[in-house]
Every structure is written in C-alpha cells, then in structure tokens.
Protein backbone atom coordinates (compact mmCIF):
# COMPACT_ATOMS: atom_id res chain seq x y z
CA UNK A 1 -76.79 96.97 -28.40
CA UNK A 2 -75.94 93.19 -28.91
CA UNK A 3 -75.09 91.13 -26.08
CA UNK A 4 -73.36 88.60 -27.67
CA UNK A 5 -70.27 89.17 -25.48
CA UNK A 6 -70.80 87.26 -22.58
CA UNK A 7 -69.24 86.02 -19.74
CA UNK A 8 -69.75 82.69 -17.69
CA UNK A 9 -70.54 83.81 -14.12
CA UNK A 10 -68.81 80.48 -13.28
CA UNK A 11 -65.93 81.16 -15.18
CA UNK A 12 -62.46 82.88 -15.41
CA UNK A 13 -62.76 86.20 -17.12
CA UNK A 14 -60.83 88.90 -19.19
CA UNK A 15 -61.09 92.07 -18.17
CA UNK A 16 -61.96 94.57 -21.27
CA UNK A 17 -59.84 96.84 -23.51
CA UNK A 18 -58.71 99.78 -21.43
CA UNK A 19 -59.81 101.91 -24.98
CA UNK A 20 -63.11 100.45 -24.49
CA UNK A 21 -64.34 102.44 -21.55
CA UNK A 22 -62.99 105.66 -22.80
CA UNK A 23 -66.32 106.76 -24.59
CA UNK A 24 -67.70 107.24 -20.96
CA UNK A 25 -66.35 110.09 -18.72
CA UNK A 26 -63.98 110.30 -16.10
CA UNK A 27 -60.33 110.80 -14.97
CA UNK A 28 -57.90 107.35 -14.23
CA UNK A 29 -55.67 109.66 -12.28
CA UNK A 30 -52.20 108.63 -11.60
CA UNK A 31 -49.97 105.72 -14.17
CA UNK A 32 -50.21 102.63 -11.72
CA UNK A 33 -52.01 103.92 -8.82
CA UNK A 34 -54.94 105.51 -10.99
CA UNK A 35 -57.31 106.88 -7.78
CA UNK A 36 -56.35 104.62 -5.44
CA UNK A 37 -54.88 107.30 -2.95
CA UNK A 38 -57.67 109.36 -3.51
CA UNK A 39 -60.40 106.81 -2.72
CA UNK A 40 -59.01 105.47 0.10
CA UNK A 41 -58.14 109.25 1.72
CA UNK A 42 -61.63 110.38 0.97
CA UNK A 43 -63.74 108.26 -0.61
CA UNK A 44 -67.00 110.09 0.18
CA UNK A 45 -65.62 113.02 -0.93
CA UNK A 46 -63.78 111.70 -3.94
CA UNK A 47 -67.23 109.85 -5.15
CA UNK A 48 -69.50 113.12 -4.61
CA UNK A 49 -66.13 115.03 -6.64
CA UNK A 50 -66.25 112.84 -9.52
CA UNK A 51 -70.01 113.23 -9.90
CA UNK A 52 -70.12 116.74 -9.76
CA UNK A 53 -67.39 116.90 -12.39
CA UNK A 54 -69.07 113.94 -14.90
CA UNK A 55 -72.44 112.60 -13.78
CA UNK A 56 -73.97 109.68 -11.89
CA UNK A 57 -71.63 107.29 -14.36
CA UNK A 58 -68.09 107.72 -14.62
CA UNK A 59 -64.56 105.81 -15.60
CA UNK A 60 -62.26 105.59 -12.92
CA UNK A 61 -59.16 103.71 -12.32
CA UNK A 62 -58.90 102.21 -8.83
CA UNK A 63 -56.72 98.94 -7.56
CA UNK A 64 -54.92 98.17 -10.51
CA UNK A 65 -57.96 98.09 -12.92
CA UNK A 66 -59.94 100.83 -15.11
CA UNK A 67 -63.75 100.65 -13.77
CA UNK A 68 -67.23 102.26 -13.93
CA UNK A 69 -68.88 103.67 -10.60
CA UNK A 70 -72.83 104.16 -11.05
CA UNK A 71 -74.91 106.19 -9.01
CA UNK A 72 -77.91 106.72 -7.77
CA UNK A 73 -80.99 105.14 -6.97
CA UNK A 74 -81.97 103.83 -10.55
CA UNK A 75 -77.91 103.10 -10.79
CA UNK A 76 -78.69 100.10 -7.41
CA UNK A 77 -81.91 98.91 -8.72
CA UNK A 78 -80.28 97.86 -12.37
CA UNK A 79 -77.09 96.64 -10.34
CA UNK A 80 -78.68 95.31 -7.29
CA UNK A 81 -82.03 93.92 -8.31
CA UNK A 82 -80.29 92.54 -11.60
CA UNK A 83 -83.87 90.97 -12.83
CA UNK A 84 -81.79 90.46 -16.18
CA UNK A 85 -78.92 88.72 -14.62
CA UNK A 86 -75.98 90.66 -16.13
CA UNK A 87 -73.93 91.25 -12.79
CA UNK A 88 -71.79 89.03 -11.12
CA UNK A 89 -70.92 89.26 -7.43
CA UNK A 90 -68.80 86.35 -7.58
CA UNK A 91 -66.34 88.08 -10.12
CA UNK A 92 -67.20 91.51 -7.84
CA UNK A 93 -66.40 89.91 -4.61
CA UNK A 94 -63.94 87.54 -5.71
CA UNK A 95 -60.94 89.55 -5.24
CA UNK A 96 -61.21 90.90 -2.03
CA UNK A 97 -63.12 87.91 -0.46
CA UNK A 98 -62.04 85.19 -2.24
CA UNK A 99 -59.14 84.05 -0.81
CA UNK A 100 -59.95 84.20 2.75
CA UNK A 101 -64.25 84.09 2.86
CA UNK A 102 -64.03 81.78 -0.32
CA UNK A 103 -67.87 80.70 -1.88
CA UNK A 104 -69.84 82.40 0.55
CA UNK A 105 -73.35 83.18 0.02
CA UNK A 106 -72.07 86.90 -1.06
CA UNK A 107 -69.73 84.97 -3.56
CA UNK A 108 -72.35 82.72 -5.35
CA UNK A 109 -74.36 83.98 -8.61
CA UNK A 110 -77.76 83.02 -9.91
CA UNK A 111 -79.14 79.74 -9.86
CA UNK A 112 -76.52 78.28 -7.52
CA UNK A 113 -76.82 81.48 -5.34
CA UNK A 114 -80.82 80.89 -5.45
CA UNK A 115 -80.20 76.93 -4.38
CA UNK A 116 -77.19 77.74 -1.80
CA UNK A 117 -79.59 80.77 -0.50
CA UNK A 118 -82.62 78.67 -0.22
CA UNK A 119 -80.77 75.60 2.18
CA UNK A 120 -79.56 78.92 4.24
CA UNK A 121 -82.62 80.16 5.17
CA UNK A 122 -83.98 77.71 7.20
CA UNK A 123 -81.59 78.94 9.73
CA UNK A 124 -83.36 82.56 9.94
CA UNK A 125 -86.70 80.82 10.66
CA UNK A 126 -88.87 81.95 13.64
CA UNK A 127 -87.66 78.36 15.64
CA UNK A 128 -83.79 79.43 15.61
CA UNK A 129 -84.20 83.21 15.43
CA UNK A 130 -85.96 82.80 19.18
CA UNK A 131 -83.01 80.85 19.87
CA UNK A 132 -80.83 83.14 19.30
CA UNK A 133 -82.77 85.89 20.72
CA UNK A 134 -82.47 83.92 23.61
CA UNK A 135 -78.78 83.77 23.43
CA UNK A 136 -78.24 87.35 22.29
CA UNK A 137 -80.33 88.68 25.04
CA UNK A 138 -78.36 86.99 27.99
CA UNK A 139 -75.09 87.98 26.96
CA UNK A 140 -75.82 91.32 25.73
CA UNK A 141 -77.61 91.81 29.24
CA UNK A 142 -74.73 90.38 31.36
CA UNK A 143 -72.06 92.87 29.17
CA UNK A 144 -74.52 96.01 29.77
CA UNK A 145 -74.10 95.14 33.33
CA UNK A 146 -70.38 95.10 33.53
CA UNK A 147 -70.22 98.84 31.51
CA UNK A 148 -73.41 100.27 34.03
CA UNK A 149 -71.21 98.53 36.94
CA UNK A 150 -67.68 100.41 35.70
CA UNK A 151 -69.33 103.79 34.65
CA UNK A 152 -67.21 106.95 33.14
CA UNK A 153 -65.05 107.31 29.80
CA UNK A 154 -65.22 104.20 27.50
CA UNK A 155 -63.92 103.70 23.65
CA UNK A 156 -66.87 102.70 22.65
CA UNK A 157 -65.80 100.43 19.29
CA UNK A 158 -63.02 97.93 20.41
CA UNK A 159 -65.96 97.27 23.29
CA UNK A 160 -68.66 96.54 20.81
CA UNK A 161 -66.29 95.06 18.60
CA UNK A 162 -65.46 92.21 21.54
CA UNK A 163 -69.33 92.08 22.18
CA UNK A 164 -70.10 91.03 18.67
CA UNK A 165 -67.45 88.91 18.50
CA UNK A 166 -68.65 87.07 21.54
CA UNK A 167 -72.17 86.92 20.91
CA UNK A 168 -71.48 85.45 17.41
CA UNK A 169 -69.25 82.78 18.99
CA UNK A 170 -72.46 82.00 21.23
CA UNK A 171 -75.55 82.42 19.29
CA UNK A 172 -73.56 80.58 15.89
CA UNK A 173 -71.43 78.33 17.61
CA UNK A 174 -73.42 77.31 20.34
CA UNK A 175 -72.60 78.10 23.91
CA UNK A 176 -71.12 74.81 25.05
CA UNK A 177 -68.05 75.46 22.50
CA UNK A 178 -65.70 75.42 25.04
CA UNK A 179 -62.63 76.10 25.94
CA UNK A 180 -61.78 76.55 21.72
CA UNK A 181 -63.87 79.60 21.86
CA UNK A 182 -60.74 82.32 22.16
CA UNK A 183 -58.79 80.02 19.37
CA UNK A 184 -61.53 80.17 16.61
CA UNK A 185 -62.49 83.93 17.75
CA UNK A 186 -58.76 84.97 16.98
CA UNK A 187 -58.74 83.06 13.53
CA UNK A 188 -61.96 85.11 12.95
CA UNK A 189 -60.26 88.47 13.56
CA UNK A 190 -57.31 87.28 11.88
CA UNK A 191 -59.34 86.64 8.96
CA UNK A 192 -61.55 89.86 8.58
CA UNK A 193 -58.18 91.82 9.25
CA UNK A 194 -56.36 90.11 6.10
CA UNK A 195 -59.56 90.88 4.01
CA UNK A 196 -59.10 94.27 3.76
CA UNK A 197 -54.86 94.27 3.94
CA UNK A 198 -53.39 96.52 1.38
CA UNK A 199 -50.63 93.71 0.91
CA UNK A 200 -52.74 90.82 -1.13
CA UNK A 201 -49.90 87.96 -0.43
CA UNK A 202 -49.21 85.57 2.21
CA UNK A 203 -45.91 87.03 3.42
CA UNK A 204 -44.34 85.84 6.69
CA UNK A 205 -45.43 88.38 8.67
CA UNK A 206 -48.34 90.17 7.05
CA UNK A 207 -52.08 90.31 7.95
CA UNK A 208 -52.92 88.42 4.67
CA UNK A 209 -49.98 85.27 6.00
CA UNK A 210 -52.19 85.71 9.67
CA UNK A 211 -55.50 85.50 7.98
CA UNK A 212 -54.47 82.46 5.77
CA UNK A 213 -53.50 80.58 9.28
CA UNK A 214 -56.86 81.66 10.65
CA UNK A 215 -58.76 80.17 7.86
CA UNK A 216 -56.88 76.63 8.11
CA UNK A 217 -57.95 76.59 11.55
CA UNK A 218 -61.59 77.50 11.13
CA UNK A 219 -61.81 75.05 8.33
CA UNK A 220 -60.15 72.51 10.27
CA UNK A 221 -62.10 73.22 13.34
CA UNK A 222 -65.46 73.01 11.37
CA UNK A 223 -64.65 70.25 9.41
CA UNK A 224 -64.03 67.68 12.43
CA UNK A 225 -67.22 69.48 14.08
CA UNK A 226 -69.40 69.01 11.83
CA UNK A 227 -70.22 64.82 11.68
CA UNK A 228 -70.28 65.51 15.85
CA UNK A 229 -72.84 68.10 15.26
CA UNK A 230 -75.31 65.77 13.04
CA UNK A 231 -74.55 62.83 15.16
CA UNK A 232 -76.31 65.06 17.96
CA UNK A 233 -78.72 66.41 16.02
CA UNK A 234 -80.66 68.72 18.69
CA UNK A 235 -78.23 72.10 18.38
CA UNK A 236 -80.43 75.04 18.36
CA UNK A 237 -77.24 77.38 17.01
CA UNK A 238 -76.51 78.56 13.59
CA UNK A 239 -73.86 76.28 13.15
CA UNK A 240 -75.91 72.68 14.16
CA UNK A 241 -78.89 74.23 11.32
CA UNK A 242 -76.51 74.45 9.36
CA UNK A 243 -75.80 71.10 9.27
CA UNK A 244 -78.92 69.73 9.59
CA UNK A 245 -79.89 72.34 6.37
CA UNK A 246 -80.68 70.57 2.84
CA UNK A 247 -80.50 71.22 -0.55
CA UNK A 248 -84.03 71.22 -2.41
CA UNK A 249 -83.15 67.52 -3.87
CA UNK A 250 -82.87 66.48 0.05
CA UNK A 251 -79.18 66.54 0.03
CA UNK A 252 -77.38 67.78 3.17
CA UNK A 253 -75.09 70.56 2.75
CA UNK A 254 -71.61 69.95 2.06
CA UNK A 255 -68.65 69.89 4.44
CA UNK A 256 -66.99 72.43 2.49
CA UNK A 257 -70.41 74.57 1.78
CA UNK A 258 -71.39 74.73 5.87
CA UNK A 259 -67.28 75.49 6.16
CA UNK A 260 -67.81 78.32 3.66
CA UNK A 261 -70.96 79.96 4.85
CA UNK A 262 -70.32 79.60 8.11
CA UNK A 263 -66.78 81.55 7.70
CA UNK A 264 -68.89 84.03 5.93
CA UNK A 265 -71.80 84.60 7.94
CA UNK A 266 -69.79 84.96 11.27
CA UNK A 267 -67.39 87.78 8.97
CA UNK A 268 -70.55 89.52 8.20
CA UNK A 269 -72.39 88.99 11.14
CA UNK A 270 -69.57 90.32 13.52
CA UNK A 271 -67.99 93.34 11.15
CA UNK A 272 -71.12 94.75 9.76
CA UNK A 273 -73.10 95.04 13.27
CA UNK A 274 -70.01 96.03 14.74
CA UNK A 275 -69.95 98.88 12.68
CA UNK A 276 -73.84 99.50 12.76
CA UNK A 277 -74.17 99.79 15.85
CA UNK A 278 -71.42 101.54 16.71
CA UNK A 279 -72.86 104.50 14.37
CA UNK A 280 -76.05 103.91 16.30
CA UNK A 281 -74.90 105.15 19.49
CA UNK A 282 -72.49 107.87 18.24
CA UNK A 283 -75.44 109.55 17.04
CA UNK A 284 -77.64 108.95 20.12
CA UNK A 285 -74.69 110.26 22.38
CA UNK A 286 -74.71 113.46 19.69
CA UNK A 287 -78.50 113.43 19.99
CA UNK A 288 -79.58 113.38 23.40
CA UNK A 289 -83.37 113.94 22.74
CA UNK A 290 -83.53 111.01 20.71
CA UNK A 291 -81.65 109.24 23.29
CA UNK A 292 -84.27 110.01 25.63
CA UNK A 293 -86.86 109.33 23.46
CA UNK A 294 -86.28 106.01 22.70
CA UNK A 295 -85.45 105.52 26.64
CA UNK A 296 -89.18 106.19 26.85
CA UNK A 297 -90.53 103.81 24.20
CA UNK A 298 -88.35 101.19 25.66
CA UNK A 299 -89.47 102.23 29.33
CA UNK A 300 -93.16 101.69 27.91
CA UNK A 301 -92.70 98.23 27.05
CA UNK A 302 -93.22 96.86 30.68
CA UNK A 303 -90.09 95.08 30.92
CA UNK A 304 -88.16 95.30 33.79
CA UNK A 305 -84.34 95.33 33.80
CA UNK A 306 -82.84 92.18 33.24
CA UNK A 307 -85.93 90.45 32.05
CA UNK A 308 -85.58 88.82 28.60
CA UNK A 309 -86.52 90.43 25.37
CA UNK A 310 -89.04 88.71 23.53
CA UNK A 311 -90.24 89.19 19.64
CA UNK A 312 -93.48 91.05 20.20
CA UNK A 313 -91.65 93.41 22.79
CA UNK A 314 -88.70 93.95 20.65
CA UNK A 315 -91.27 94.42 17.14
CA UNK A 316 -92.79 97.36 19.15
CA UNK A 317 -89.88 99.14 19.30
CA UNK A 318 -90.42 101.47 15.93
CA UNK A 319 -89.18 104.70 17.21
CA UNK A 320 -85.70 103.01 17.52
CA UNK A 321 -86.45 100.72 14.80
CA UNK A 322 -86.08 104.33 12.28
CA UNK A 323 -83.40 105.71 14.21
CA UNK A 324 -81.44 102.49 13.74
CA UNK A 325 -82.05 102.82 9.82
CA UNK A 326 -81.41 106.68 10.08
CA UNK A 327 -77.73 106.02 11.50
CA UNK A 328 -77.57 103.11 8.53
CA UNK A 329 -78.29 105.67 6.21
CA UNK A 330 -75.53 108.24 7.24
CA UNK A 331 -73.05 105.35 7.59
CA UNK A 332 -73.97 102.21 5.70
CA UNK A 333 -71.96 99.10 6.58
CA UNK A 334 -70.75 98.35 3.36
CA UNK A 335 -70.46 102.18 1.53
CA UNK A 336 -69.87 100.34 -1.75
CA UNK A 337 -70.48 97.24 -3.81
CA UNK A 338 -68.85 95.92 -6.27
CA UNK A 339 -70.30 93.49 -9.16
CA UNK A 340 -68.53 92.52 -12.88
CA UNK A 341 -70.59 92.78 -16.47
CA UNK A 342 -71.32 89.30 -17.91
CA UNK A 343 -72.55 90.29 -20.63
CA UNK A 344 -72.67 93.73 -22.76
CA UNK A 345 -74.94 96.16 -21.74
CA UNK A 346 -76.36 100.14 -21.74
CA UNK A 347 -76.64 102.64 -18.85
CA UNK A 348 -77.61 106.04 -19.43
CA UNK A 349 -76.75 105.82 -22.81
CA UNK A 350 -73.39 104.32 -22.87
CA UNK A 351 -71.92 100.83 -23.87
CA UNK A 352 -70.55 98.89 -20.99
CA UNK A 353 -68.87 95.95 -22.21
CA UNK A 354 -68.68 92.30 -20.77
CA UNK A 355 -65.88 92.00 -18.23
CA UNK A 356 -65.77 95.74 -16.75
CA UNK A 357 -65.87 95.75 -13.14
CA UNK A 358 -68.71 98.27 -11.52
CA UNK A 359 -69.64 99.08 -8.03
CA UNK A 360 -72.75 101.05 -6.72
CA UNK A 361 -72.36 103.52 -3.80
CA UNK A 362 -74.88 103.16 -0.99
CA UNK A 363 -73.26 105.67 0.83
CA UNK A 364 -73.14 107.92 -2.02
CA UNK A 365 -76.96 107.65 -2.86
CA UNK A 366 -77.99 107.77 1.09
CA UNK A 367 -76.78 111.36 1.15
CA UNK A 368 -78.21 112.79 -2.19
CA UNK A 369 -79.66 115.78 -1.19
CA UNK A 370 -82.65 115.75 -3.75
CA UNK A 371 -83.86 112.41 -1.97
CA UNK A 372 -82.52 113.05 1.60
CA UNK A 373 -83.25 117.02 2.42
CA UNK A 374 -80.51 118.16 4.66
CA UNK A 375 -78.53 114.98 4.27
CA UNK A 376 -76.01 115.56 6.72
CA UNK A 377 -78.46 115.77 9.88
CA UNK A 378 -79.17 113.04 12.12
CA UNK A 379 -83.45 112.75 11.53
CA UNK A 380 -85.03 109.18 12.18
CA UNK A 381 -88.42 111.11 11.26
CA UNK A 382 -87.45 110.08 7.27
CA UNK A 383 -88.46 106.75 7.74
CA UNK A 384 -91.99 107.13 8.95
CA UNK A 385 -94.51 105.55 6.46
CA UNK A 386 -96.03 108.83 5.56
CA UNK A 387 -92.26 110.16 4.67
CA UNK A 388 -90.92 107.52 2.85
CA UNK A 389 -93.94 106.78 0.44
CA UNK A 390 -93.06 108.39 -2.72
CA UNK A 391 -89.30 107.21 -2.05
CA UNK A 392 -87.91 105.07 -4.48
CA UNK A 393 -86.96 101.67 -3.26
CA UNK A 394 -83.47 101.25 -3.97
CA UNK A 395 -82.65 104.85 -2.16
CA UNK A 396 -81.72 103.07 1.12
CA UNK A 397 -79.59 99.84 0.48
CA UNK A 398 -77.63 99.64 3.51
CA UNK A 399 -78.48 95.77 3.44
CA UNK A 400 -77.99 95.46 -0.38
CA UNK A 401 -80.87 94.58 -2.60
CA UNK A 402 -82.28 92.11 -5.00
CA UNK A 403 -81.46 88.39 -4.93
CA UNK A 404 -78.09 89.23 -2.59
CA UNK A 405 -80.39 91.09 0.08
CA UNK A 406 -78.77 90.26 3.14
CA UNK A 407 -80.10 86.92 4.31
CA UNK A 408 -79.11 88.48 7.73
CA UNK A 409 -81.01 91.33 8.08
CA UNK A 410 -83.69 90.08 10.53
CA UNK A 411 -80.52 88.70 12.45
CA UNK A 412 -78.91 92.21 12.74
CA UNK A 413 -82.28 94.03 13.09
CA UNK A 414 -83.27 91.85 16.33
CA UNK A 415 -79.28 91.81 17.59
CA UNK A 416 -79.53 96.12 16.99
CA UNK A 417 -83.17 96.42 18.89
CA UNK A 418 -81.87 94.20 21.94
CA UNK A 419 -79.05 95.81 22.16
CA UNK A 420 -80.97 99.17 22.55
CA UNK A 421 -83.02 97.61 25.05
CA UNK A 422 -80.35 96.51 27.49
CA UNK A 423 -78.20 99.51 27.12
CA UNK A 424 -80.62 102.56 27.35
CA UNK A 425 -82.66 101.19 30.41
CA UNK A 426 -79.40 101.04 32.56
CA UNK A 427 -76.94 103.81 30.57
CA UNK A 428 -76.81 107.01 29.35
CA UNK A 429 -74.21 108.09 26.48
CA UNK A 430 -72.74 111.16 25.91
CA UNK A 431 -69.81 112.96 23.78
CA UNK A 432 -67.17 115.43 25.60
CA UNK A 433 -68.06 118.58 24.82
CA UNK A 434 -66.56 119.86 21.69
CA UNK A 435 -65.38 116.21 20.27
CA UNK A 436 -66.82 115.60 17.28
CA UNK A 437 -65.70 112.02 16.03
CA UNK A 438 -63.33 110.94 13.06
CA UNK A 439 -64.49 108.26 10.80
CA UNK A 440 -62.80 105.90 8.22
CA UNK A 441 -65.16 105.28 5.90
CA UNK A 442 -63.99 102.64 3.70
CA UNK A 443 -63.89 99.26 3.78
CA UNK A 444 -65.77 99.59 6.60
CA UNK A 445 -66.82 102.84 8.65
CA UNK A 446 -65.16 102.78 11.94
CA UNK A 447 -64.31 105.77 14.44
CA UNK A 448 -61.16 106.69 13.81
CA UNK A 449 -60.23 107.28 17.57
CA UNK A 450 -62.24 104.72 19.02
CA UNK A 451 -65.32 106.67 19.72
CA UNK A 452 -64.41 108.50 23.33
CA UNK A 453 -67.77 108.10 24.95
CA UNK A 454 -68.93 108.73 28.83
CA UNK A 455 -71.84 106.06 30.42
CA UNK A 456 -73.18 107.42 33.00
CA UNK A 457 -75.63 104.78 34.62
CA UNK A 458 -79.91 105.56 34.45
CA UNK A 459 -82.24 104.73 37.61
C-alpha cells in the first residue's frame, strides 16, 4: 500500500480516524472505558479471549485510545526487530514513561537511539561488569546471610524488592554514596510507583504528585554529582562511566542525557529483576527437584560459601542459566510492549495506518501452545540447544528484541546467576502446602500476597 503517510518519530503526532481501524477485527468494549477493566482484571486471559474470538491481530480500545494488539512470534519480529523502521517506542513509551523516566534509552528511536545506545554501552563492558560483579556479589552474600541467620516464613517480594533496590544504589551509584543513599532510594520508589498510577496528574496527594517530587530530587541530586564525578575520574560504578561515556564525535554525554539514563536504567534495573527473580524462586520453591538440581551444579563449582563469584564460575552455571529463562518465559517482566506506526503499513493483510498505537504480547506468545507444548508447566529442559533449534527467534522476548534489546541483559543475567549462587548453597525454599500463589500480571507481574515462602537453612 503507499506509505506516504508518515510520521516524524521526533515529532508530535495525531492519532488516526477511529473509522480507520474498523476494517480489522475486534470489540472496543465499553463508551469511555473501551477494555480497560477487562485488561487490567485479566489481561492474560483477556489477550488469549480476544484471539480466540478474531486472530493473532485485533482492534481493541484500551486507555482512552482505539489500538491494534499483534501476536505471535512473526507479530515481535516485524514490531521488535523493525529492520524497516516503521515503529516508534518513543511515541509507544511516551505516555506512560514520559513524564517521570523522560528520554531514556527505551524512549529514543533510530539513529539517535543507535548514537545514545552506542555511548551506553561502554558501561556493560567486561572492565565495569567485574566491577559490579564484585559489588553485587558482596551484598547479595551479606543479605543471604541475614535470611539463612533468621530462618522460617518470609514474604519473599518486598525482601527482594529492598535487595534490588540496594544493590542498584551500590553497584550504580557507587558504594561511598553516603548517607543520601535512603533519600535518592525513596525518590526511586516514588518514581516507579507514579509510573504505573491509574491517576496521570500531579495532584496533592497522589502517587503521580510523589513521583514528580522524586524525580526533582534525582535530577537535582545527579546534576550537582555529576562535575564531582568527572573531576575524580576513577569511579568504577555505573554512574562515574556514565560520565566518563562519549558520544562517537568525542563529546561527553550530557548533564541532562546521564540524568535521563541513569533515572532509567536504575527503574529498569531494580523493577524488572525484582520481578524476575522473584518468579525464579516461586517456581523453584514449587519445584523442589529442580531446586535440588541446581543446588548440585552450584555445589560442583568448587566454591565455598562466602567466597566471591567470578565470571567463569558464574558462565558454568547452564542448568540454572535455562531455568532462569524458563521462569522468564511463564512470567516475562514486561508482558507487553507498546510501539506507534510512523508510517502506513500491512500485517496479515490489513492496512494499519500512520499514528495507530500497537503493542506485542511477550507473555501472550511465551505460552502458545503450538510453540511451547504444555505451556503452563514449569520445564527448563525447553531451552537446551537441541530443543530450541527449530524455534523461531522472536518466540522468547522476555528482554525485547531488535535495536531496543535490553542493553541490560548481561547485567540482569549475572545479578540472576549470583543470586542463585548465594541463596541455594545456604537456603532451601519451599511453599505451604496447598498455597498456590496469586499473581498481578500487568504492568508488572508481582505476587499478589507477597509470595509466603519458608527458608529453611542447607549444611
């Protein structure tokens, strides 16, 4: 079709003609509300409903605007992998980020996402990932301790949650903050709680009037930091690469860019593993013989309790390296994305017009039972080599894909490994009998309960 409708990534946008989606099938629900209530009650269920009832593309109306959901793998690679650039994540984003995480890497498109991307990277080299190995592994061995030392019933999410928090205060901050730590922690929390408030506006009172405060602090507290941190010049953190990090020209980073990624990747960093990891254990507390399975390929590695993780020892760990993915795929981090059309375009054989807002469904596609036999079983065995040739690529995105692959994923992959490490050579975790968890799935999944676990400690 012609694609001379187009829309500037870097510019405002209109969102198209209600009348000009209606070609494609689906059901806008409710005047106002559309399928708001629905998605946010069930919105596994509501996604897998919808594509029973019209196919792997269908019209919905969801947050006060008519969109298209697309499914499947073939559905991420055209969305994700965008080789023909005609999604925008910073008109996807923009909405529910915007405001609070504004121009993070997430939030930048194309050629300025490919520049901002590049002067990132340097801060997931080798050099500073051992540093923050080196960070990670001290304080996520000093926390294990506490738990093995206070054994019995735990909720097991607002503890990780605090752990995350406090290991991405240490390994992107530096741990010589000091005494500002609990200050810019709270704006943090402040700020990832607004992100996802139903109420949009700063009203006194609100998560989204908290969140705003937060994010004057941070910026404030970065912004003064940040000529300290290049006068010193030898930080090994996130935050001092950051601001040591250059633009291809040889440029140094803004104050407002290292401001903006660094709100962003400390968001990300903290929600996402939160969640992961959290997901993780609930299913090796469900699973005991994988629990003790991985117990013995950690056991094999020679270390002894309390001595530090390394790379090699931690890139050795495969068994828990697929049941790590396997709990990903059953609960992705991010169960949807959204991106916006720039430009006019066909899918399955029908017109989608510049402007209309899509999102893919990684949580969706990670439980299609044609790719994932049995989808609702816990079974890290789908991601040996010999079981996932054949697969196609985009059929596990819990990271994203394309250009916007999380620039983090070595970060959370190393963070998720030592983790495991610490906490199955000193604990055990196990589920009451008959207590079968409650998750919230969307924004974020999240026990809804907590996650009532029992350590019990391991000689």
């Amino acid at each position: 079709m012609s694609t001379q409708t187009v829309v500037s990534p870097g510019s405002s946008f209109t969102p198209p003609k209600r009348n000009s989606l209606t070609h494609i099938p689906g059901d806008e629900g409710w005047p106002l509300v559309g399928k708001t209530l629905d998605v946010l009650a069930d919105p596994k269920g509501q996604v897998e409903r919808q594509a029973a009832k019209y196919g792997l593309l269908y019209r919905s109306h969801v947050f006060g605007e008519t969109s298209l959901t697309l499914l499947g793998p073939e559905a991420n690679e055209l969305v994700l992998f965008d080789q023909a650039k005609q999604f925008s994540s910073t008109h996807g984003w923009g909405r529910i980020l915007g405001r609070l995480f504004p121009r993070g890497l997430m939030l930048l498109d194309f050629e300025e996402h490919r520049l901002h991307r590049r002067a990132l990277s340097v801060a997931f080299k080798s050099g500073p990932m051992k540093s923050y190995l080196a960070a990670l592994d001290r304080g996520i061995a000093a926390r294990v301790m506490q738990w093995r030392a206070r054994p019995g019933p735990m909720l097991f999410y607002p503890a990780m949650k605090q752990l995350t928090l406090d290991l991405a205060a240490t390994s992107f901050l530096g741990a010589d903050i000091g005494p500002e730590v609990d200050e810019i922690t709270r704006a943090f929390v402040d700020m990832v709680a607004a992100s996802v408030a139903v109420i949009r506006t700063p009203l006194p009172g609100t998560k989204m009037a908290r969140g705003v405060r937060g994010r004057e602090r941070i910026v404030a507290y970065f912004s003064e930091q940040i000529p300290i941190r290049r006068a010193k010049g030898d930080g090994e953190d996130l935050f001092s690469q950051l601001c040591a990090a250059t633009h291809e020209d040889g440029a140094l980073l803004s104050t407002q860019d290292i401001v903006d990624h660094m709100s962003f990747l400390m968001m990300a960093a903290h929600d996402t593993l939160t969640s992961s990891l959290t997901s993780f254990m609930a299913e090796l507390a469900a699973h005991p013989q994988w629990q003790d399975r991985l117990r013995g390929e950690i056991n094999a590695l020679g270390l002894r309790p309390g001595e530090p993780s390394s790379f090699d020892k931690l890139e050795a760990m495969t068994l828990t390296d697929m049941a790590f993915k396997e709990a990903l795929r059953l609960r992705p981090p991010v169960p949807s994305m959204p991106r916006r059309a720039v430009r006019d375009l066909t899918f399955m054989g029908y017109a989608i017009p510049a402007g209309t807002l899509v999102g893919v469904n990684p949580l969706f596609t990670h439980h299609m039972p044609g790719i994932w036999p049995d989808p609702q079983t816990y079974d890290p065995l789908r991601f040996t080599d010999e079981a996932q040739r054949g697969r196609h690529r985009f059929a596990w995105v819990p990271f994203g894909g394309g250009a916007h692959m999380c620039l983090g994923l070595h970060f959370a992959n190393m963070q998720a490994k030592c983790f495991t490490r610490h906490f199955l050579q000193n604990l055990s975790v196990s589920l009451q009998p008959g207590y079968t968890p409650a998750w919230q799935m969307w924004p974020i999944p999240k026990p809804k309960d907590g996650l009532r676990v029992t350590l019990t400690p391991v000689s």
